[in-house]
N, C-alpha and C. Protein backbone atom coordinates (compact mmCIF):
# COMPACT_ATOMS: atom_id res chain seq x y z
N UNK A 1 275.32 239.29 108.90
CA UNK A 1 274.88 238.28 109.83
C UNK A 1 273.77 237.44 109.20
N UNK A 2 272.65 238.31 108.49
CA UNK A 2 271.97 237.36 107.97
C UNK A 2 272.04 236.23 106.92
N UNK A 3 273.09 237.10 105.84
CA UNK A 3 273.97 235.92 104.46
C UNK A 3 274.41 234.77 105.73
N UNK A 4 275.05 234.70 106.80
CA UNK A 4 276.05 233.76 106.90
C UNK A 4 274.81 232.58 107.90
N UNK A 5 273.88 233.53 108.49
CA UNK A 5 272.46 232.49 108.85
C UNK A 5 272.00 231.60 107.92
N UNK A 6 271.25 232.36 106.59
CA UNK A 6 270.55 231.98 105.62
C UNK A 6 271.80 231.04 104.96
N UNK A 7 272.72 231.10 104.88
CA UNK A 7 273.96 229.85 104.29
C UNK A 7 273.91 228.95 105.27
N UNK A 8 274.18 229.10 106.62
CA UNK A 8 273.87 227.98 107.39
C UNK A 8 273.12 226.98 107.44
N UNK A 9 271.92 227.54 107.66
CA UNK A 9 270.63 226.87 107.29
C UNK A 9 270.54 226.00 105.57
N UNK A 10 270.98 226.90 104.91
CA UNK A 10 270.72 226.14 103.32
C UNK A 10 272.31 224.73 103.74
N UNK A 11 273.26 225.10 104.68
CA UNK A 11 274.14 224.06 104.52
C UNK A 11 273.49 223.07 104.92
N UNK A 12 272.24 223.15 106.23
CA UNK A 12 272.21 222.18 107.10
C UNK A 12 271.10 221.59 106.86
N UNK A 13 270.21 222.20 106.32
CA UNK A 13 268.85 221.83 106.56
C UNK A 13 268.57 221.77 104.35
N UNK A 14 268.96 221.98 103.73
CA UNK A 14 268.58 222.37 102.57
C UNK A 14 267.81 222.85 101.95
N UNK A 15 266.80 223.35 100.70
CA UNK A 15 265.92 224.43 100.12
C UNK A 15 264.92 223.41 100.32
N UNK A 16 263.50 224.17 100.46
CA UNK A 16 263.50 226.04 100.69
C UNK A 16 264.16 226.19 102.28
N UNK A 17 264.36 227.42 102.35
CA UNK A 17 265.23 228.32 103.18
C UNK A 17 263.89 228.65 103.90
N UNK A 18 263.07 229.33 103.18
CA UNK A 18 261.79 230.17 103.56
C UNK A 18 260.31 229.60 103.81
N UNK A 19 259.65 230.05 104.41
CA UNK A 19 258.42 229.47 104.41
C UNK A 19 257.27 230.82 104.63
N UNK A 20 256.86 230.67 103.27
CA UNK A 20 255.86 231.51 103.30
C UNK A 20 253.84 231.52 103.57
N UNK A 21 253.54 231.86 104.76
CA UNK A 21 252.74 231.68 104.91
C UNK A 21 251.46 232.73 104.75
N UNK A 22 250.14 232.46 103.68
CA UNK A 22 248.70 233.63 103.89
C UNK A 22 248.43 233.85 105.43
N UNK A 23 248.39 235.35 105.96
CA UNK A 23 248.07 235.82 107.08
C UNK A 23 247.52 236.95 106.63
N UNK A 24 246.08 237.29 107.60
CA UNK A 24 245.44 238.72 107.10
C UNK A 24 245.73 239.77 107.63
N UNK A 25 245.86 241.17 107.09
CA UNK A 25 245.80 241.86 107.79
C UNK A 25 244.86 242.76 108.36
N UNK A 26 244.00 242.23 107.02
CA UNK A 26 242.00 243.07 107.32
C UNK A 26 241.53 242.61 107.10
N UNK A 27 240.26 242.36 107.51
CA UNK A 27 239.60 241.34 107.03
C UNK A 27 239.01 240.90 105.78
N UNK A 28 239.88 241.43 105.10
CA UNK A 28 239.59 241.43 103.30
C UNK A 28 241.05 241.20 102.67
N UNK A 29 241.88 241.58 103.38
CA UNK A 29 242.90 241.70 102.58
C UNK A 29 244.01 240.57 103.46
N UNK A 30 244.72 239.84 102.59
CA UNK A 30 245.83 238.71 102.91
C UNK A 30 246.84 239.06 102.69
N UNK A 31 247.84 238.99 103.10
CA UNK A 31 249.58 239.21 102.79
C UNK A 31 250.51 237.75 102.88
N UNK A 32 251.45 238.00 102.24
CA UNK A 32 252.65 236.72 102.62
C UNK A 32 253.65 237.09 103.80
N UNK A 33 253.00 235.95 104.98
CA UNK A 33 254.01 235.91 106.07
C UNK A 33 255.64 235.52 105.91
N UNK A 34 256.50 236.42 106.28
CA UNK A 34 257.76 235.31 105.50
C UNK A 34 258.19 234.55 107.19
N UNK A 35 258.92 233.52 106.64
CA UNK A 35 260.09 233.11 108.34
C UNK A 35 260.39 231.76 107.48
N UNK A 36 261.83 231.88 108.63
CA UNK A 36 262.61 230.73 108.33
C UNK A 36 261.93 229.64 108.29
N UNK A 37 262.37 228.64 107.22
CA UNK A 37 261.53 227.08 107.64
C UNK A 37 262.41 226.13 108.83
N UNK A 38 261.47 225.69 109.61
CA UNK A 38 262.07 225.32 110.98
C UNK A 38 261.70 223.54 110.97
N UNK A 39 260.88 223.47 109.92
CA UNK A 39 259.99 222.14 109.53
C UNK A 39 260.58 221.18 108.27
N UNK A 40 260.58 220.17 108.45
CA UNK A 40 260.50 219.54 107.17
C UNK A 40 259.42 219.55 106.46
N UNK A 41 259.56 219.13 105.45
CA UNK A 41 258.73 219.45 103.82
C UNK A 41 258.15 218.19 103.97
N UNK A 42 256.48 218.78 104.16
CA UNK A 42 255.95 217.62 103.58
C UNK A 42 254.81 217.50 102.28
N UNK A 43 254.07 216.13 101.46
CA UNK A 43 253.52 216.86 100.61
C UNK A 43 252.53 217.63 100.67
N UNK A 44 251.53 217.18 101.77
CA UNK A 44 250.67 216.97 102.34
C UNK A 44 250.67 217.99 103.87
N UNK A 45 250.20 218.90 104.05
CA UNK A 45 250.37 219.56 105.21
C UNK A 45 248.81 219.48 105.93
N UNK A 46 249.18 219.09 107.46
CA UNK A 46 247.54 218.50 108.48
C UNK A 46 247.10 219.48 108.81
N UNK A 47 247.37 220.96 108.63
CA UNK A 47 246.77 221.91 109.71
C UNK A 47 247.07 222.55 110.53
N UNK A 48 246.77 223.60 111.41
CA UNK A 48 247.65 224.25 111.97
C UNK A 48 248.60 223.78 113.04
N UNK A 49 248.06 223.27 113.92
CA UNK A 49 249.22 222.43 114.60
C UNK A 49 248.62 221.20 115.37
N UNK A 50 249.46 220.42 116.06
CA UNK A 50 249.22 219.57 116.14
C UNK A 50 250.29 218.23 115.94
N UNK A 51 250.62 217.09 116.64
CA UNK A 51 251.57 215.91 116.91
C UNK A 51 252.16 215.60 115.67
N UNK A 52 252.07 215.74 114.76
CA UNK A 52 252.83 215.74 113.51
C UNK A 52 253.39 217.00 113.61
N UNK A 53 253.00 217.82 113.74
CA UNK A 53 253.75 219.50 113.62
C UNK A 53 254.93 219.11 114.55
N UNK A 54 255.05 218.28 115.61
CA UNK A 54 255.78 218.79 116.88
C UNK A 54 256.62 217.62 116.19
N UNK A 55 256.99 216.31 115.62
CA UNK A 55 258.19 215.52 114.75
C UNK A 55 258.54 216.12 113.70
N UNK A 56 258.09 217.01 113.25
CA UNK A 56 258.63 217.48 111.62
C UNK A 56 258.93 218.73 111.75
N UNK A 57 259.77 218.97 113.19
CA UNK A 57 260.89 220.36 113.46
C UNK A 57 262.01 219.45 113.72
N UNK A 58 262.93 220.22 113.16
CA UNK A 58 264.19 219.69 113.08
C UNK A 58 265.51 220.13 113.94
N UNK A 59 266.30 219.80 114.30
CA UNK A 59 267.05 220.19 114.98
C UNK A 59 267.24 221.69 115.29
N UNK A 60 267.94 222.11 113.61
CA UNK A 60 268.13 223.23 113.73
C UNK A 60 267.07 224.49 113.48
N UNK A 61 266.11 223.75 113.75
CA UNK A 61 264.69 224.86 113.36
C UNK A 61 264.25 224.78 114.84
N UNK A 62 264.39 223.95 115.98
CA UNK A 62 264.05 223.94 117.55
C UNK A 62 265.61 225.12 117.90
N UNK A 63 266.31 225.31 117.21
CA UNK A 63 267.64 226.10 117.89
C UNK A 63 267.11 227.23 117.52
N UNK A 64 266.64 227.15 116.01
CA UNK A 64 266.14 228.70 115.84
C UNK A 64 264.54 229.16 116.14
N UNK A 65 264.08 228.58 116.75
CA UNK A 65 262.53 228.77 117.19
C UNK A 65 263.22 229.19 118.44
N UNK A 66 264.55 228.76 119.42
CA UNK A 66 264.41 229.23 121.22
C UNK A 66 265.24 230.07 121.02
N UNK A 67 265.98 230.80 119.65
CA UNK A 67 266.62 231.65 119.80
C UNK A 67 265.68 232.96 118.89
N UNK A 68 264.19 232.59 118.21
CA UNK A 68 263.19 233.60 117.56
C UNK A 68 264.21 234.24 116.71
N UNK A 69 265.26 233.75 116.03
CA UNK A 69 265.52 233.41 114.66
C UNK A 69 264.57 233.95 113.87
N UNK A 70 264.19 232.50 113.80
CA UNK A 70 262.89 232.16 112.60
C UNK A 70 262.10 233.47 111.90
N UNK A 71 261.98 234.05 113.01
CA UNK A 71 261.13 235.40 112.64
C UNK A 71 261.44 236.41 112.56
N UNK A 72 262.87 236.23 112.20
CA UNK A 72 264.19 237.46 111.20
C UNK A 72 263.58 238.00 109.86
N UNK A 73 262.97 237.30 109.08
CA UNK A 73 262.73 237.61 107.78
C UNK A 73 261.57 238.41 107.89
N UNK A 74 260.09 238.61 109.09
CA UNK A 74 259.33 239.12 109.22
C UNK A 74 259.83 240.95 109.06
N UNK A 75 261.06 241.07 109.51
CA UNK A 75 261.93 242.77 109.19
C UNK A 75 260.83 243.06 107.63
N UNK A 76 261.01 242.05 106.77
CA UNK A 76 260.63 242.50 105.66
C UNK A 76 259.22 243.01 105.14
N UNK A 77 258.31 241.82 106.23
CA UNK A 77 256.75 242.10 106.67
C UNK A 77 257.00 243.67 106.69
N UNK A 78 257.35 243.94 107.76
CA UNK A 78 257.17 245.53 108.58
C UNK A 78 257.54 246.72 107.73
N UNK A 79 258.75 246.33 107.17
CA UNK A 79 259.70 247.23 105.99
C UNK A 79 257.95 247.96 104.65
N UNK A 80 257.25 246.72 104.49
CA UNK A 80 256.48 246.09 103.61
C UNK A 80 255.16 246.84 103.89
N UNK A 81 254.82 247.21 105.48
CA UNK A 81 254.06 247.62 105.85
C UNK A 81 252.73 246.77 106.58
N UNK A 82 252.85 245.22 106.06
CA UNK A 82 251.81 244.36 106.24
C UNK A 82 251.89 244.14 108.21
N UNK A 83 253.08 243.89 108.75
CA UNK A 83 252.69 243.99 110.40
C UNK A 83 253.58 245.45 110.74
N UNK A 84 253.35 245.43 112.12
CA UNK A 84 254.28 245.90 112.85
C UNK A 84 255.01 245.85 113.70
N UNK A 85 256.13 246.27 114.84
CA UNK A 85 256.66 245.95 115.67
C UNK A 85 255.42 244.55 116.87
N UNK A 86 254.90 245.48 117.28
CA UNK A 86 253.87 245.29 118.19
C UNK A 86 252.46 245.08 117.94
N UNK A 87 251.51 243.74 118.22
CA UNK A 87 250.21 243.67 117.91
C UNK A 87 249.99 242.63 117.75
N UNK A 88 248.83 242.40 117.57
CA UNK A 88 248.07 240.89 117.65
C UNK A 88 248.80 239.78 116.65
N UNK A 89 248.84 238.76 117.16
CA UNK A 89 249.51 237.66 115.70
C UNK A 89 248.49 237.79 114.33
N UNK A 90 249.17 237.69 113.62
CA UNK A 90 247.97 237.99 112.42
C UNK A 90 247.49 236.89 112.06
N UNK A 91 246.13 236.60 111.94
CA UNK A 91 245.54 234.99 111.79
C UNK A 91 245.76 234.67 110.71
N UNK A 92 244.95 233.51 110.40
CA UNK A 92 245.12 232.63 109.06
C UNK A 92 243.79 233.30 108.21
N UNK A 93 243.73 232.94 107.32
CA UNK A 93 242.29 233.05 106.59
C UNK A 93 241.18 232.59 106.72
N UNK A 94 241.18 231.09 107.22
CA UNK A 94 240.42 230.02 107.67
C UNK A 94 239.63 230.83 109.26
N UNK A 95 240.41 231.22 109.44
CA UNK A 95 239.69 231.54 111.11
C UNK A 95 238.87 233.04 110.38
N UNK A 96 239.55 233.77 109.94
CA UNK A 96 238.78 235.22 109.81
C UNK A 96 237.40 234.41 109.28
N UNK A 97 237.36 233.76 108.71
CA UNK A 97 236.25 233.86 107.22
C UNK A 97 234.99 232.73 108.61
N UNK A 98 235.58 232.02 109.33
CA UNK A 98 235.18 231.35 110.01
C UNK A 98 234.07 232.24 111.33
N UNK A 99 234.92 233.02 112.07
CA UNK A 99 234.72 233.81 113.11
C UNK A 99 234.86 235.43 112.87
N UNK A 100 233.96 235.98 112.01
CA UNK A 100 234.34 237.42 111.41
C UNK A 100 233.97 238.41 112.40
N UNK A 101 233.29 238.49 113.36
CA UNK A 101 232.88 239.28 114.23
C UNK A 101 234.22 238.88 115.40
N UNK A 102 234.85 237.96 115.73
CA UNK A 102 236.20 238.13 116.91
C UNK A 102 237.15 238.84 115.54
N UNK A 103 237.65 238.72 114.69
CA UNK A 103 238.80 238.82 113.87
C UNK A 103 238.77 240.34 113.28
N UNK A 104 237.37 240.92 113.26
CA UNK A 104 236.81 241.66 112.44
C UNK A 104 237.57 243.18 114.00
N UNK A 105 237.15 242.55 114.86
CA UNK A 105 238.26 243.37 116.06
C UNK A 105 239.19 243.54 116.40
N UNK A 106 239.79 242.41 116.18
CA UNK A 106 240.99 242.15 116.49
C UNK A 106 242.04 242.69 114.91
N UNK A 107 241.65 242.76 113.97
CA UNK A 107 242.36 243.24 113.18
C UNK A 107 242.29 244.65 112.66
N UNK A 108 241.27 245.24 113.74
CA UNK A 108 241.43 247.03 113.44
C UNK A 108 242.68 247.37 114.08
N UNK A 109 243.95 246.49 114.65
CA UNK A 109 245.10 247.47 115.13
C UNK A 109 245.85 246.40 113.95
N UNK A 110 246.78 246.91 113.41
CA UNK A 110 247.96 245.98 112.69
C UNK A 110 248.46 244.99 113.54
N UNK A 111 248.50 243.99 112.95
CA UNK A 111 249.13 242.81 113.39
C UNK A 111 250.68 242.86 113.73
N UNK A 112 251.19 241.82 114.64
CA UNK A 112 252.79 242.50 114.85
C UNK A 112 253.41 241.67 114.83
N UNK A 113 254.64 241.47 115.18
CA UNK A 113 255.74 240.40 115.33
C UNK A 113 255.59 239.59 116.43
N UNK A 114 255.80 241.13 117.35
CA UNK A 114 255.90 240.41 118.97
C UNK A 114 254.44 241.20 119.81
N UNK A 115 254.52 239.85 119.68
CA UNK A 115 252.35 239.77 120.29
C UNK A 115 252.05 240.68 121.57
N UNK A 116 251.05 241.13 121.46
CA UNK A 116 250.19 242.09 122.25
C UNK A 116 249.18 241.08 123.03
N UNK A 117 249.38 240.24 124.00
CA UNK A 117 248.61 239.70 124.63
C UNK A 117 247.11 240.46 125.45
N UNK A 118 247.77 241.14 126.29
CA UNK A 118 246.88 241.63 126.94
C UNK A 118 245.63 242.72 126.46
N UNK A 119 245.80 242.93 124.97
CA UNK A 119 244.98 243.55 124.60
C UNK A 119 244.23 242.92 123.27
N UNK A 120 244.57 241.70 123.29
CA UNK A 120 243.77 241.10 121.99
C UNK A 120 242.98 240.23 122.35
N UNK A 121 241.54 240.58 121.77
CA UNK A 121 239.96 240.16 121.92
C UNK A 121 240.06 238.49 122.05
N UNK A 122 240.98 238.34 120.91
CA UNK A 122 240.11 236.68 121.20
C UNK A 122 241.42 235.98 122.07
N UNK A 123 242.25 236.71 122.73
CA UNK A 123 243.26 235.52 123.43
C UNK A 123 242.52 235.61 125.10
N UNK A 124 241.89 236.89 125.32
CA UNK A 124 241.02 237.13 126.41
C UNK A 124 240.16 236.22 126.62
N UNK A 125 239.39 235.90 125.61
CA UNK A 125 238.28 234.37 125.20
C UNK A 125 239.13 233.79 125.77
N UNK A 126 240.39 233.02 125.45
CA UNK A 126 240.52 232.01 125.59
C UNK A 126 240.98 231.74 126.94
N UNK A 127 241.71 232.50 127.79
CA UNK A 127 241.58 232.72 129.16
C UNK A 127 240.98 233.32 130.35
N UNK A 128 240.63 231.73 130.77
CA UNK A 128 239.32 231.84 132.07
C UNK A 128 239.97 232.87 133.09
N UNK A 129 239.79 233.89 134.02
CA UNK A 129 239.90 234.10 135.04
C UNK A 129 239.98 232.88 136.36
N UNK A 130 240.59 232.66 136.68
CA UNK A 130 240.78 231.79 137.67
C UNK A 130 240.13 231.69 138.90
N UNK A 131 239.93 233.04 139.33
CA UNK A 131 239.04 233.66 140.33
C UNK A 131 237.89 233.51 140.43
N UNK A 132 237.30 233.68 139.09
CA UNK A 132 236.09 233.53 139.02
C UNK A 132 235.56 231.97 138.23
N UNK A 133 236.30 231.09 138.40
CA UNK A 133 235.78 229.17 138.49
C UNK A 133 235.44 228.84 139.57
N UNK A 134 234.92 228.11 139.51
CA UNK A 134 234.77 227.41 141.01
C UNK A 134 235.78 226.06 141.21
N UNK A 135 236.21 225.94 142.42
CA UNK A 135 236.97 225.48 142.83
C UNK A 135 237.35 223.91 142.10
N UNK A 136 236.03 223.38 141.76
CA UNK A 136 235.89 222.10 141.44
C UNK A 136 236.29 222.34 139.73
N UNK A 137 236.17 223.13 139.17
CA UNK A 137 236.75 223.08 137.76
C UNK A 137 238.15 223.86 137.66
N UNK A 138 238.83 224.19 138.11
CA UNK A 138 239.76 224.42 138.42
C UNK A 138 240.89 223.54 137.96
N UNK A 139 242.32 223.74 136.99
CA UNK A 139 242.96 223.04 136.74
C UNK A 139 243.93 222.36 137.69
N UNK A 140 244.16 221.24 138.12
CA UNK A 140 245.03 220.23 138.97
C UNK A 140 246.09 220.39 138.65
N UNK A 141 246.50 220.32 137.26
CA UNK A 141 247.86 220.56 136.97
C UNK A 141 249.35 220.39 137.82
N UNK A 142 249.11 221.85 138.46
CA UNK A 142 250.23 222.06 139.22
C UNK A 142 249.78 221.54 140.33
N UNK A 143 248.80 221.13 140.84
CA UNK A 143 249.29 220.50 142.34
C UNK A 143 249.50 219.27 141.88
N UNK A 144 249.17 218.63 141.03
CA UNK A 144 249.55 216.77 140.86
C UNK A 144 251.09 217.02 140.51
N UNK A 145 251.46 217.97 139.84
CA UNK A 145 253.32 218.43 139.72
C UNK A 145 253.72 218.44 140.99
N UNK A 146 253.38 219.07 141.76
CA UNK A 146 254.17 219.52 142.74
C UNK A 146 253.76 218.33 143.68
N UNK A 147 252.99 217.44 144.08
CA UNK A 147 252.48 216.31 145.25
C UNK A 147 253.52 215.28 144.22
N UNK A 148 253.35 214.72 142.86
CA UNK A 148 253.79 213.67 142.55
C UNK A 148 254.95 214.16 142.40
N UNK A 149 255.90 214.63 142.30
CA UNK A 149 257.79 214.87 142.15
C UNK A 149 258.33 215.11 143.77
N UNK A 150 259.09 214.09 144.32
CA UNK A 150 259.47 214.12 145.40
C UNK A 150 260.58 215.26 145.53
N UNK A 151 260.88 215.62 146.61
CA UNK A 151 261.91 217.22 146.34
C UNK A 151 263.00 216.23 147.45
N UNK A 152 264.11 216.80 146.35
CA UNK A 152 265.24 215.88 146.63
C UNK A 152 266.00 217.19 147.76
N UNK A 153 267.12 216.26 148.39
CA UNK A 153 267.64 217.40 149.33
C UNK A 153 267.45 217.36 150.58
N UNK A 154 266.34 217.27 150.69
CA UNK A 154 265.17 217.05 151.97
C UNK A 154 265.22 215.71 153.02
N UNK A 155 265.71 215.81 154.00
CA UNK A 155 265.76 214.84 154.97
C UNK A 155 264.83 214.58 155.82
């Protein structure tokens, strides 16, 4: 199954096949992330993500990003020993070396494939409790969704 993927992809999209990315797994030590390339090649790469990231996926790299494809070749990570099934995404280098006291926690469990939300330090940071905002900072979001889209059906 995987020869006739990895041929697919080289039919459709052409080389490289792979995209290898530095991810840590301690805070000293770096490994090569593998996964499918889902992106076009550019010379020049902006950063981690961001409005250029979101035009330079390609057809068949949006088919294999909603089907998590892409992150077939990570088997080899795990095989390898560098992640595991389960656990935090493993960061970049730039952030450890940046923020060593969040990363420096977050990377005492092995990093994994398929993310461990609820138990990793800095994704907790990044989500407010809702409960505890006050009303006035509170995101609108969904009520301007739900007031501005008229609901069809309805007489």
């Amino acid at each position: 199954v995987l020869l006739l993927l990895l041929g697919w992809l080289l039919w459709k999209e052409g080389r490289p096949i792979f995209y290898v990315a530095e991810r840590m797994k301690a805070p000293d030590q770096g490994f090569a992330l593998w996964k499918l390339r889902t992106m076009r090649v550019v010379a020049q790469d902006q950063g981690v993500s961001g409005g250029d990231k979101q035009a330079r996926i390609t057809k068949t790299g949006a088919w294999l990003r909603r089907k998590r494809l892409d992150e077939f070749p990570q088997l080899w990570n795990i095989l390898k020993g560098d992640l595991s099934f389960v656990g935090p995404p493993p960061p970049l280098r730039q952030y450890v070396e940046a923020y060593p006291e969040i990363y420096n926690e977050v990377l005492k469990s092995r990093p994994g494939v398929i993310r461990d939300w609820p138990r990793s330090p800095i994704t907790n940071m990044r989500r407010p409790c809702w409960n505890a905002v006050s009303p006035r900072k509170r995101p609108m979001r969904p009520i301007q969704r739900s007031v501005s889209r008229p609901r069809r059906g309805w007489t």
